[in-house]
Protein backbone atom coordinates (compact mmCIF):
# COMPACT_ATOMS: atom_id res chain seq x y z
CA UNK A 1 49.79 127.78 51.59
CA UNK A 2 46.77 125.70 52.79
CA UNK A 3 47.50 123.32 50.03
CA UNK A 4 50.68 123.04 51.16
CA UNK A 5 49.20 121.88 54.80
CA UNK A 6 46.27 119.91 52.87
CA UNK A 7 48.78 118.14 50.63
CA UNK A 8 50.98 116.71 53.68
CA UNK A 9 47.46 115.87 55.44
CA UNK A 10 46.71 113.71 52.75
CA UNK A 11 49.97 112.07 52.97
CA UNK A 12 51.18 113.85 50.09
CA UNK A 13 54.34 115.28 50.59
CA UNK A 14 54.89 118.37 48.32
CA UNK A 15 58.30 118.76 47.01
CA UNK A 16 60.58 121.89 45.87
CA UNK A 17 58.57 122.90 43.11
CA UNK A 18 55.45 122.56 45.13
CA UNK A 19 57.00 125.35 47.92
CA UNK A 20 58.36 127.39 44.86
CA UNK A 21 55.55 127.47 43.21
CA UNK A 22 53.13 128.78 46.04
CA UNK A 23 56.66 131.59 46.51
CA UNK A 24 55.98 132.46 43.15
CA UNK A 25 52.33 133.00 43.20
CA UNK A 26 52.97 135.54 46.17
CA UNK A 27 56.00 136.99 44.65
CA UNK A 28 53.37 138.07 41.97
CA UNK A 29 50.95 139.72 43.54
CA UNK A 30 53.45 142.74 44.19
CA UNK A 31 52.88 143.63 47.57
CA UNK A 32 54.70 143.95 50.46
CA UNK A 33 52.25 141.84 52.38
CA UNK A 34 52.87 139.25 49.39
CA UNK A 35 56.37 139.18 49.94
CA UNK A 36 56.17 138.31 53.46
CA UNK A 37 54.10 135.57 52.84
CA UNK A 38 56.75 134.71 50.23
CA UNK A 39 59.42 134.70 52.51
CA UNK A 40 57.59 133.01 55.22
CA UNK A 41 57.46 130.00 52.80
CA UNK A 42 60.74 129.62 52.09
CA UNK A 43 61.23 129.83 56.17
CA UNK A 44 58.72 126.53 56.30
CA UNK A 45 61.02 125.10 53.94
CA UNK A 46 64.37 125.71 56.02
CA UNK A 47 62.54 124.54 58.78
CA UNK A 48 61.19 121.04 57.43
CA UNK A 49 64.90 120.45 55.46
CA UNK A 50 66.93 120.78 58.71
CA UNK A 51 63.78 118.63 60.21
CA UNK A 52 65.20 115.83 57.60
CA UNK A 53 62.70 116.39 54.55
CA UNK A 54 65.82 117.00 52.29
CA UNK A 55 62.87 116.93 49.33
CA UNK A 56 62.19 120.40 49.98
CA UNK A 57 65.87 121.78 50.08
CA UNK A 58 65.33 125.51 49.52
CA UNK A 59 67.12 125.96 46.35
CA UNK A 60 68.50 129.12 44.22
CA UNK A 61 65.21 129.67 42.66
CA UNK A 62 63.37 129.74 46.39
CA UNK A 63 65.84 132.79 47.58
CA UNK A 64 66.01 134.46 43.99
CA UNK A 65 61.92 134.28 44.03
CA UNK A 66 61.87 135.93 47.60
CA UNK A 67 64.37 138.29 46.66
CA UNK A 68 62.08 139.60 43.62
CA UNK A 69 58.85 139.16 45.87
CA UNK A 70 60.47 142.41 48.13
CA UNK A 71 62.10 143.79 44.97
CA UNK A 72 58.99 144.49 43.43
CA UNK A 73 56.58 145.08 46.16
């Protein structure tokens, strides 16, 4: 997640993939703790689409990764 906040520092602006991929590293780590942290990623995502960053639309992939993240915590 602090790459995520690094990245736009830089004036990098992560995309989709970039959010989905940090969900995905949580969603592996099988905890519940994990999952939050998961789901708390896709929430910064929600929050910066409806800001106007329509590059990070939460997408099918975002939710189904959550959903797995508490699934198999």
């Amino acid at each position: 997640m602090k790459l995520l906040l690094r990245m736009t520092d830089m004036s990098v602006s992560p995309d989709k993939t970039s959010f989905n991929s940090v969900i995905k590293v949580w969603a592996n780590l099988s905890t519940l703790d994990a999952a939050r942290r998961a789901q708390h990623v896709l929430s910064m995502m929600a929050q910066l689409f409806q800001n106007g960053h329509h590059h990070v639309r939460p997408n099918v992939i975002s939710f189904n990764t959550v959903i797995d993240a508490f699934a198999n915590c």
